[in-house]
N, C-alpha and C. Protein backbone atom coordinates (compact mmCIF):
# COMPACT_ATOMS: atom_id res chain seq x y z
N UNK A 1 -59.30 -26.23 0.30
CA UNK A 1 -59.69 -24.91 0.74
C UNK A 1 -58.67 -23.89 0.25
N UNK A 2 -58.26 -22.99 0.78
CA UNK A 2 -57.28 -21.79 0.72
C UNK A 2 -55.68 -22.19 0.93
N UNK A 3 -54.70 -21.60 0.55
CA UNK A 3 -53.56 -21.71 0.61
C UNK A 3 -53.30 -21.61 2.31
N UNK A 4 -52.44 -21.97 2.93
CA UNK A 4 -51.70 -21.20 4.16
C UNK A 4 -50.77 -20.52 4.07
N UNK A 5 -50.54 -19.45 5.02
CA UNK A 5 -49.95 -18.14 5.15
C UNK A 5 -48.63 -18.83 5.62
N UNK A 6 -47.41 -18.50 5.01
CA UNK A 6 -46.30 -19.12 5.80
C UNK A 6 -45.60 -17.51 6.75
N UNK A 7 -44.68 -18.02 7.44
CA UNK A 7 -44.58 -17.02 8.63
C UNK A 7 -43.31 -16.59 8.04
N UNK A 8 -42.63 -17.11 7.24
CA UNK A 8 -41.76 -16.88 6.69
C UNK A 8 -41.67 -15.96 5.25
N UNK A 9 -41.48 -14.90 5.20
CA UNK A 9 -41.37 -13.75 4.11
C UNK A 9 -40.77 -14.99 2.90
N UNK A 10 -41.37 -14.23 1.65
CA UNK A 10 -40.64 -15.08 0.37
C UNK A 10 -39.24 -13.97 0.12
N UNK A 11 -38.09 -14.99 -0.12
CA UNK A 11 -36.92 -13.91 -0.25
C UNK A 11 -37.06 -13.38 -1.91
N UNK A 12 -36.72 -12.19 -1.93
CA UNK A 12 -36.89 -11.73 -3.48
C UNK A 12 -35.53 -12.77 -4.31
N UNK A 13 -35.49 -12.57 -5.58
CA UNK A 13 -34.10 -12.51 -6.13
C UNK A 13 -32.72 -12.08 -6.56
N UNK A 14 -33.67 -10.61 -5.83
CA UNK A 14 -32.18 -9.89 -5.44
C UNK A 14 -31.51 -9.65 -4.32
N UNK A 15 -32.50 -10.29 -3.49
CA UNK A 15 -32.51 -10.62 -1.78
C UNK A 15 -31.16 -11.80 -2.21
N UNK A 16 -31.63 -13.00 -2.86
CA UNK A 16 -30.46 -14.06 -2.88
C UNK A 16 -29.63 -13.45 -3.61
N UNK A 17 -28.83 -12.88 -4.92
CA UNK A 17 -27.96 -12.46 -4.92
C UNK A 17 -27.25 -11.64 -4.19
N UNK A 18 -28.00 -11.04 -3.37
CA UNK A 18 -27.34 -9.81 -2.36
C UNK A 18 -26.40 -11.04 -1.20
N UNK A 19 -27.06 -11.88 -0.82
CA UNK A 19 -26.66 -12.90 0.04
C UNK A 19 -25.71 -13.35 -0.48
N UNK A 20 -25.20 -14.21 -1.57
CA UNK A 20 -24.64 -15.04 -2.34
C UNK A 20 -23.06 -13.70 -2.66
N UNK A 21 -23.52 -12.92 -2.90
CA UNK A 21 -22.50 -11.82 -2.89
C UNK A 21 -21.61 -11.52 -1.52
N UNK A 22 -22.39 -11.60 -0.67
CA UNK A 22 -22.15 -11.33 0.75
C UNK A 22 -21.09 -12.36 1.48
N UNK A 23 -21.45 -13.73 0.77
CA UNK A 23 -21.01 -15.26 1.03
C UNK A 23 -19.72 -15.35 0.47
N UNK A 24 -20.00 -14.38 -0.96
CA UNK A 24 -18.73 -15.17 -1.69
C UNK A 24 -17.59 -14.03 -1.30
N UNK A 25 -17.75 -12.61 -0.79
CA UNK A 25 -16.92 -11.66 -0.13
C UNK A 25 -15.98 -12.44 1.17
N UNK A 26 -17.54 -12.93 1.90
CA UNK A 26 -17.02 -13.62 3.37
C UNK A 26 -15.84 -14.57 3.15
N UNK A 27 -15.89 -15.73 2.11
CA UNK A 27 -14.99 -16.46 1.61
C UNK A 27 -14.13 -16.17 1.26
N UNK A 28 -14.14 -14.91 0.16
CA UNK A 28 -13.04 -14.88 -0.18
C UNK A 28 -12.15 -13.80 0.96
N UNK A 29 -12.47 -13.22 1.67
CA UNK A 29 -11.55 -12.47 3.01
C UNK A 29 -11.04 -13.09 3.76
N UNK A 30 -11.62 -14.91 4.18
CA UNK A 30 -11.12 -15.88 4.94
C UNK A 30 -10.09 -16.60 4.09
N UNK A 31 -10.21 -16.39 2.81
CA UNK A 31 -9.26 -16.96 2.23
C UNK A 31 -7.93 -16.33 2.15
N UNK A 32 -8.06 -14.27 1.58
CA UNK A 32 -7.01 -13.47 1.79
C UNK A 32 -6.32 -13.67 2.98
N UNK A 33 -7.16 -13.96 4.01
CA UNK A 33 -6.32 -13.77 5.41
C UNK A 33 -5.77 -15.00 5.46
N UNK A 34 -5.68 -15.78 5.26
CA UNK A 34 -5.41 -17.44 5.50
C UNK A 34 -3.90 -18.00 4.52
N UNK A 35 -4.33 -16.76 3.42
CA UNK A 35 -2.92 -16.30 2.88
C UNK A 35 -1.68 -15.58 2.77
N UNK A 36 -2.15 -14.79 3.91
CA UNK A 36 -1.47 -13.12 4.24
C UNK A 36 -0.03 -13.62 4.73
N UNK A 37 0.38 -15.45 5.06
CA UNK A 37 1.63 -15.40 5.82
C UNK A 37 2.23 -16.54 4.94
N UNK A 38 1.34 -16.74 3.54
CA UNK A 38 1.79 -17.76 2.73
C UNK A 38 3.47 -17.60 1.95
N UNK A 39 4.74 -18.03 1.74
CA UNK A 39 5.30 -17.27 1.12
C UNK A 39 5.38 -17.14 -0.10
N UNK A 40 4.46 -18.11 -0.65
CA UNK A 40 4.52 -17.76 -2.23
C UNK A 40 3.56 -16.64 -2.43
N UNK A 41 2.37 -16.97 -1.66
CA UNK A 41 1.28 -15.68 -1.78
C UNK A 41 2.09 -14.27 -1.74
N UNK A 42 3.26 -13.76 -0.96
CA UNK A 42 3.71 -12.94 -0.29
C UNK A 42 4.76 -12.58 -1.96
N UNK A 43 5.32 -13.46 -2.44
CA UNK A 43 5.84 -13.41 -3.44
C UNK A 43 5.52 -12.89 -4.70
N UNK A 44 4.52 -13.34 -4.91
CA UNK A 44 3.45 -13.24 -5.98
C UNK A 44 3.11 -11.63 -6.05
N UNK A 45 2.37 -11.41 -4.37
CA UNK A 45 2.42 -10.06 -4.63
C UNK A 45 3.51 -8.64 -4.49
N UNK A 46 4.96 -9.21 -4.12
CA UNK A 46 6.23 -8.76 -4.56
C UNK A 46 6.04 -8.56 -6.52
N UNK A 47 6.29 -9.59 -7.03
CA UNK A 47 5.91 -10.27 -8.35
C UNK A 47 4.87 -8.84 -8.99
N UNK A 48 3.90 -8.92 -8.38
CA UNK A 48 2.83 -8.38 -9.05
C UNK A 48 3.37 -6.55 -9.05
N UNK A 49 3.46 -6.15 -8.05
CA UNK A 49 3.73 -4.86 -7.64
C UNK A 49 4.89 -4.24 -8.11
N UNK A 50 5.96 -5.02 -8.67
CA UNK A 50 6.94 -4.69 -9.50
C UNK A 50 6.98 -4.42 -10.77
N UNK A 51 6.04 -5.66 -11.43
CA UNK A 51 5.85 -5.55 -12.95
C UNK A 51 5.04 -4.29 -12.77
N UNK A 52 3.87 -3.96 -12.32
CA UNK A 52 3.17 -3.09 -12.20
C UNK A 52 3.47 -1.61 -12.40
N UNK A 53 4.71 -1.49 -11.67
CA UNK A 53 5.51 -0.31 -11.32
C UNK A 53 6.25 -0.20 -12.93
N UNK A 54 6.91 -1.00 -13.22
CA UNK A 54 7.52 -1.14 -14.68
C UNK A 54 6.40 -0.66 -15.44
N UNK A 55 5.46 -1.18 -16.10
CA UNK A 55 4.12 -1.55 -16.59
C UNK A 55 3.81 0.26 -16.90
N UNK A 56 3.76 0.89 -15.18
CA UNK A 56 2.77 1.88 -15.36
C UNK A 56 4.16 2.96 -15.94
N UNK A 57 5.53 3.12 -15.48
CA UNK A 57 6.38 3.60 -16.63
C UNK A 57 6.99 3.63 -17.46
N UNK A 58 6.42 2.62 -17.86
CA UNK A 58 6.92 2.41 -19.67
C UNK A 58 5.57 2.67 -20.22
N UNK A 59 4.49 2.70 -19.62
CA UNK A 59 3.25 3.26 -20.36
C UNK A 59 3.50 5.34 -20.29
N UNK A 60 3.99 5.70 -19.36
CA UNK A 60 4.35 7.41 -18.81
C UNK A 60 5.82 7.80 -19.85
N UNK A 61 6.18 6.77 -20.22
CA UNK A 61 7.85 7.05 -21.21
C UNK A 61 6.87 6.58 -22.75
N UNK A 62 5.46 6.16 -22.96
CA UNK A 62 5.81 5.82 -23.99
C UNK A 62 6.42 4.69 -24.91
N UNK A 63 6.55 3.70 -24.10
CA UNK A 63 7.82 3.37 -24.30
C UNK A 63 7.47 1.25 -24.53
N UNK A 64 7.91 0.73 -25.89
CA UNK A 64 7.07 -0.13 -26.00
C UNK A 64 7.88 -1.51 -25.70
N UNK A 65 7.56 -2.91 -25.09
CA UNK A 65 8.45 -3.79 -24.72
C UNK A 65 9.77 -3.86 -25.49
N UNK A 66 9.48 -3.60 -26.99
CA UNK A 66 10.48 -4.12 -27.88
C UNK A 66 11.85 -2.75 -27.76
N UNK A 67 11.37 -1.90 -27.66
CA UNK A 67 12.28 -0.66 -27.12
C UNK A 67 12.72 -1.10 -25.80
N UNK A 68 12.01 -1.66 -24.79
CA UNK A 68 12.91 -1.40 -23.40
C UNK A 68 13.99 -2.68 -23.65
N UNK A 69 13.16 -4.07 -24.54
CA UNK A 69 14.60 -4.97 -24.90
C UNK A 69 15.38 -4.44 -25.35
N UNK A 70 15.59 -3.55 -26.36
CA UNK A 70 16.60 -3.04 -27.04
C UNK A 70 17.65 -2.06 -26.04
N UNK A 71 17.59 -1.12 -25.23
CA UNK A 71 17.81 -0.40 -24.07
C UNK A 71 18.81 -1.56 -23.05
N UNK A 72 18.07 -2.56 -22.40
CA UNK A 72 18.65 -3.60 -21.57
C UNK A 72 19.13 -4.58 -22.70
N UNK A 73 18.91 -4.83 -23.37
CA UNK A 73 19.90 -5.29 -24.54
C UNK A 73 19.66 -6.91 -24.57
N UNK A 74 18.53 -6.76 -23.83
CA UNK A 74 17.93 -8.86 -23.98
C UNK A 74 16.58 -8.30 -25.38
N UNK A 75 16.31 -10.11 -25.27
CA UNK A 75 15.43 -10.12 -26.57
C UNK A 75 13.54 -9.48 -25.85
N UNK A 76 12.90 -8.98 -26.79
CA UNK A 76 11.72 -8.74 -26.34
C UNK A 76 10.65 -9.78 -25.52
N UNK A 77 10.95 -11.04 -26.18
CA UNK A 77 10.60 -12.44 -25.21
C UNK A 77 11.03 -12.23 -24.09
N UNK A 78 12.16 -11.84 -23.28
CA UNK A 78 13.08 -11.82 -22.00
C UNK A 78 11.94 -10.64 -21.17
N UNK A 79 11.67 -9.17 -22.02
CA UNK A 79 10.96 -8.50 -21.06
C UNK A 79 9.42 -9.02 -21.02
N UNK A 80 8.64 -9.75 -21.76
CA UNK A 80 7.70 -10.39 -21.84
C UNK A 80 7.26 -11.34 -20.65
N UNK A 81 8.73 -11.89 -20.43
CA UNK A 81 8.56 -13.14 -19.51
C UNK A 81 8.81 -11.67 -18.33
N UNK A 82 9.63 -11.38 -18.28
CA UNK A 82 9.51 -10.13 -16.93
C UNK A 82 8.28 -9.62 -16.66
N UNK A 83 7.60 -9.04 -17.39
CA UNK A 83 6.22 -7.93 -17.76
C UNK A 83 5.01 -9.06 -16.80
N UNK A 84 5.46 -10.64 -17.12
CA UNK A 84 4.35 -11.88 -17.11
C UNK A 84 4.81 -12.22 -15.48
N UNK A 85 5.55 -12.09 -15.09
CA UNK A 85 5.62 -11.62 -13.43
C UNK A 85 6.66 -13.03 -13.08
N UNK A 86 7.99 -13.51 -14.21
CA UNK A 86 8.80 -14.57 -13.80
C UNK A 86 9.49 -14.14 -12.36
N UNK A 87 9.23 -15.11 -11.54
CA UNK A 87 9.65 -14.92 -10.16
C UNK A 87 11.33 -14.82 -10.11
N UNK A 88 11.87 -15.18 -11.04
CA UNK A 88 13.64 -15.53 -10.86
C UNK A 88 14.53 -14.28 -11.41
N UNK A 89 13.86 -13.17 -11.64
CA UNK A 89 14.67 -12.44 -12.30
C UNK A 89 15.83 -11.63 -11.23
N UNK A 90 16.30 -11.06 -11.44
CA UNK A 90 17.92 -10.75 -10.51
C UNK A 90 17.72 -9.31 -9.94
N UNK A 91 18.56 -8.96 -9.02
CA UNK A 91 18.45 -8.07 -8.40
C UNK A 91 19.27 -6.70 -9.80
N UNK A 92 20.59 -7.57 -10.33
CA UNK A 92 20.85 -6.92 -10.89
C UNK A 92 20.02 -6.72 -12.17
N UNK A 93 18.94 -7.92 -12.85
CA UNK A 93 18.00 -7.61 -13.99
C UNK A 93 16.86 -6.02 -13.25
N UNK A 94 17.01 -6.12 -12.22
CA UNK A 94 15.62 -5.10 -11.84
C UNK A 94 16.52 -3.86 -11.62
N UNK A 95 17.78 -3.95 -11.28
CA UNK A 95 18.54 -2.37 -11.17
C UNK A 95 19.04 -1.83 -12.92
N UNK A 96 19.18 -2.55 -13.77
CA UNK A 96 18.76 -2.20 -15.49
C UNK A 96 17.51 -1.56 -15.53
N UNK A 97 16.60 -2.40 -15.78
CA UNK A 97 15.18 -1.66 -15.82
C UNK A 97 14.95 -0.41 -15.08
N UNK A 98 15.49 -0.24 -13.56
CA UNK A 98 15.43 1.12 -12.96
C UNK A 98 16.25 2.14 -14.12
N UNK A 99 17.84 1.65 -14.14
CA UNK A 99 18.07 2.39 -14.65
C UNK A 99 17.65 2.77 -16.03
N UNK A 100 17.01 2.08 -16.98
CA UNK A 100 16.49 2.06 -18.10
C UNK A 100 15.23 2.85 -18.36
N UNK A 101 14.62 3.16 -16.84
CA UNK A 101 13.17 3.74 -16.88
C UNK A 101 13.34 5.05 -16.00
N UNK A 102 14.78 5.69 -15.71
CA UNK A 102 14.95 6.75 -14.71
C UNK A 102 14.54 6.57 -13.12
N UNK A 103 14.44 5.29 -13.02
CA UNK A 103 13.57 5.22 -11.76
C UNK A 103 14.89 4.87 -10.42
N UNK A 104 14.76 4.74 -9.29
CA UNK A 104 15.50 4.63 -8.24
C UNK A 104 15.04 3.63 -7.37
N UNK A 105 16.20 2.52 -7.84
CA UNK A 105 15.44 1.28 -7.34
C UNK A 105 16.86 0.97 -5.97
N UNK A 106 15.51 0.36 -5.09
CA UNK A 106 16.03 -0.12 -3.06
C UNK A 106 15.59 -1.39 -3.28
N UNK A 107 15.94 -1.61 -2.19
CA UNK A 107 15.42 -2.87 -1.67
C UNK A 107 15.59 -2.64 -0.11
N UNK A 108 14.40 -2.91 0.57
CA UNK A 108 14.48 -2.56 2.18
C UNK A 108 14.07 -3.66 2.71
N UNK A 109 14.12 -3.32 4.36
CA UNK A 109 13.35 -4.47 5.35
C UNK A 109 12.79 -3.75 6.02
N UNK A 110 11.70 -3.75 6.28
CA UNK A 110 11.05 -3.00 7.30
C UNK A 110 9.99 -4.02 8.35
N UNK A 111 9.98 -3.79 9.76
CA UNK A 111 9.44 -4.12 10.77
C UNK A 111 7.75 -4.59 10.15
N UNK A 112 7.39 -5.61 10.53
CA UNK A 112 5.74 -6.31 10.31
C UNK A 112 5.01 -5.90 10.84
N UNK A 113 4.82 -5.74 11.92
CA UNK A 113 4.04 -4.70 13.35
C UNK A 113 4.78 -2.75 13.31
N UNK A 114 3.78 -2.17 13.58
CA UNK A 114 4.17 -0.69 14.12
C UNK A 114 4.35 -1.34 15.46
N UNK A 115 5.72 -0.63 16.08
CA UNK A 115 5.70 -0.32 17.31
C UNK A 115 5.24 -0.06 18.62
N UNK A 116 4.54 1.36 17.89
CA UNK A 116 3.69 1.97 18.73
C UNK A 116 4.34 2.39 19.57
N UNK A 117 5.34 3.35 19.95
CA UNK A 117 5.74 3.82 20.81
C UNK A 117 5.75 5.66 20.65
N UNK A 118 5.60 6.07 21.92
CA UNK A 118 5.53 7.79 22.23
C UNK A 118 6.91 8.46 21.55
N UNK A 119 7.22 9.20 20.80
CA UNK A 119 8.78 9.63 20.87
C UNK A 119 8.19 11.10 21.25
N UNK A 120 9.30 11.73 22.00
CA UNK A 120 9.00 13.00 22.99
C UNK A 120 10.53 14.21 22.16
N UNK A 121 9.99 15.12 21.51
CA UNK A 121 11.06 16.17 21.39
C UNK A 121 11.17 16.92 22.03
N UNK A 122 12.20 17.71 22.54
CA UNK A 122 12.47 18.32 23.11
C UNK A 122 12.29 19.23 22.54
N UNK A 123 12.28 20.66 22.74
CA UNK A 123 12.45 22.35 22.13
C UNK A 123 12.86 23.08 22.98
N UNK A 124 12.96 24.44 22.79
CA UNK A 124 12.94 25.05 23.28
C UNK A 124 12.91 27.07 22.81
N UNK A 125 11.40 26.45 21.94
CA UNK A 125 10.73 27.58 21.21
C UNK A 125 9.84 28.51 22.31
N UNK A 126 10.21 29.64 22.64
CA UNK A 126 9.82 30.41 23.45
C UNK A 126 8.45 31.14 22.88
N UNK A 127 7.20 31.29 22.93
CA UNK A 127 6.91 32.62 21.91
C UNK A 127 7.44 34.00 22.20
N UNK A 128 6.78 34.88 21.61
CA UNK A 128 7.24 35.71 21.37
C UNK A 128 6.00 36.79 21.59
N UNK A 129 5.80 38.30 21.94
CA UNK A 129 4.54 38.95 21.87
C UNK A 129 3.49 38.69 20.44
N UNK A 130 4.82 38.77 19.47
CA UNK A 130 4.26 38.58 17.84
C UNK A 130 3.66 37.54 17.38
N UNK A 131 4.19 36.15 17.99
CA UNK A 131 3.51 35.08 17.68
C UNK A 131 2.26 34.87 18.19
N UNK A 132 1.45 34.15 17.02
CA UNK A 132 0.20 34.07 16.97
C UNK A 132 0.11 32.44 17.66
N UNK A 133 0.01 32.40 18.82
CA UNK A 133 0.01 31.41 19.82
C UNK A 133 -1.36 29.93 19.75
N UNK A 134 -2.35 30.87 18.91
CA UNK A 134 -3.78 30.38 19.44
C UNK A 134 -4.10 30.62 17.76
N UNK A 135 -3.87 28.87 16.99
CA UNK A 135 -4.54 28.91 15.87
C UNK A 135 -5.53 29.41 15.70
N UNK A 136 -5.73 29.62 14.46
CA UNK A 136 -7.46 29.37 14.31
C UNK A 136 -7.41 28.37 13.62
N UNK A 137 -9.57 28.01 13.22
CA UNK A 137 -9.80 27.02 13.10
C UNK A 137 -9.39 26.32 11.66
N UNK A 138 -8.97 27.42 10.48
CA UNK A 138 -8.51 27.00 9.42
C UNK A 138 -7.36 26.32 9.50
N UNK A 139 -6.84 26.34 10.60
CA UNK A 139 -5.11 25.64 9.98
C UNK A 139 -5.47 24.05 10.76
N UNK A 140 -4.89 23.36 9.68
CA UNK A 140 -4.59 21.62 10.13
C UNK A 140 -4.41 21.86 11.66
N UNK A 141 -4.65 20.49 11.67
CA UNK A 141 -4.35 20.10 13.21
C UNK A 141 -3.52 19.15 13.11
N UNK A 142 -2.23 19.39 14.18
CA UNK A 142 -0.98 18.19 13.90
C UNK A 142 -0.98 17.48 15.12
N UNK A 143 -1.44 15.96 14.67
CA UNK A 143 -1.44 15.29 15.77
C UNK A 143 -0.25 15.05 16.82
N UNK A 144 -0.22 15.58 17.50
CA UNK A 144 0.49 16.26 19.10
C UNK A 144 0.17 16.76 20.08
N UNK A 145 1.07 16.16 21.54
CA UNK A 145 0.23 16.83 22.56
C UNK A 145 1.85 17.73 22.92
N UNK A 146 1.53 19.11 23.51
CA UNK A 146 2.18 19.53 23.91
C UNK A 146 1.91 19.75 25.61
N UNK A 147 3.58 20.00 26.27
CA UNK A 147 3.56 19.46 27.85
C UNK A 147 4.23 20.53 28.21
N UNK A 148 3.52 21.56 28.42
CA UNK A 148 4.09 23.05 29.08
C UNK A 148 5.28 23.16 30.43
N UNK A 149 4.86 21.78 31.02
CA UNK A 149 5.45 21.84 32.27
C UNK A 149 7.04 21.90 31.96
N UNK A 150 7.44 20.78 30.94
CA UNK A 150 8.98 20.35 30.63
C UNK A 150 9.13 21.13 29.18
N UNK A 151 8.03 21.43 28.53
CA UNK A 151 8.51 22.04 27.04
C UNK A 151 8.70 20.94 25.86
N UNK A 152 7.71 20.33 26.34
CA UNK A 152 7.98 18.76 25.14
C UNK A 152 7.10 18.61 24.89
N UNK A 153 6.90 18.21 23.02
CA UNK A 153 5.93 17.50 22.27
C UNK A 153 5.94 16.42 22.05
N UNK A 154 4.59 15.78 22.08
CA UNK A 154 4.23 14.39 22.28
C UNK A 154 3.99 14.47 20.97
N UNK A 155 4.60 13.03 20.19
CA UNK A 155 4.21 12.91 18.79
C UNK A 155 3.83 11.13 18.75
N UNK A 156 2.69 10.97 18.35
CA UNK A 156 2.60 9.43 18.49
C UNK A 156 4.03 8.67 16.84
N UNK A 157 4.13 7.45 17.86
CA UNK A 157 5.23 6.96 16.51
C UNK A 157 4.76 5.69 16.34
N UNK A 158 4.85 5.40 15.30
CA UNK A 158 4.40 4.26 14.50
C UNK A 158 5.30 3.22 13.84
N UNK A 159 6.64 3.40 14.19
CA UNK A 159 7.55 2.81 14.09
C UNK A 159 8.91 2.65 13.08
N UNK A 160 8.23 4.12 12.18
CA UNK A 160 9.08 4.68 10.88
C UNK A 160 9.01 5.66 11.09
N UNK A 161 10.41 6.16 10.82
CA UNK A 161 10.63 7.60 10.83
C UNK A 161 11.79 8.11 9.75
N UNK A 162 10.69 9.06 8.54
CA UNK A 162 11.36 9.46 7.76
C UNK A 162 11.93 10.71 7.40
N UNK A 163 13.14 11.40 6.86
CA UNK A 163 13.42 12.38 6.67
C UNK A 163 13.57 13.08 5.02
């Protein structure tokens, strides 16, 4: 007789790639995260973010491997293997290259978590008849609460504070 009606929609084929895309995102985010406390993973992207930084100013200088060997005074193979992201290179090989590329090279530690804590300034900015007390709507809004009672601004902190 006749075919039967299935209750089930036919998926298109861009229906399954849309899925299969969706799958291989899901995977690979369970995988990023599963790596986020790896320390070579953590390395790698130290590794990566350095050459990178090199990379993008010696491309802004112009400036071609065999010139920056000549400058730091190793062979062009030496910045090659640098450029290729060798994990062993020295604190003092990466303060050359700063200095070789004008750049201002740190090395810090900074906290894994924000804080999250309130920091409260004090003032004691009076207005004035002249001051214009009551923005208008063009000017930014700076995230702060101000506390009329004591004369203190609430500034949320995030656990860095720079000057």
């Amino acid at each position: 007789m006749g075919k039967s009606l299935s209750a089930k929609p036919k998926q298109s084929k861009q229906g399954k790639e849309v899925s299969a895309i969706m799958d291989t995102e899901k995977w690979f985010n369970e995988k990023l995260t599963a790596l986020e406390n790896d320390p070579d993973f953590r390395l790698e992207e130290i590794i990566l973010d350095l050459t990178e930084q090199i990379s993008v100013k010696m491309k802004e200088k112009r400036m071609t491997r065999a010139k920056l060997a000549d400058l730091l005074g190793v062979t062009p193979a030496a910045v090659t293997k640098l450029l290729n992201g060798n994990p062993n290179f020295t604190l003092k090989t990466l303060l050359k290259v700063a200095d070789v590329l004008d750049l201002k090279f740190n090395v810090s530690f900074s906290a894994l978590k924000p804080i999250g804590k309130v920091v409260k300034i004090q003032t004691s900015i009076v207005p004035t008849a002249n001051d214009d007390i009551y923005p208008s709507k063009e000017q930014p809004k700076i995230p702060f609460s101000w506390n009329s009672d004591d004369s203190t601004m609430i500034f949320p902190y995030d656990g860095s504070l720079r000057c």
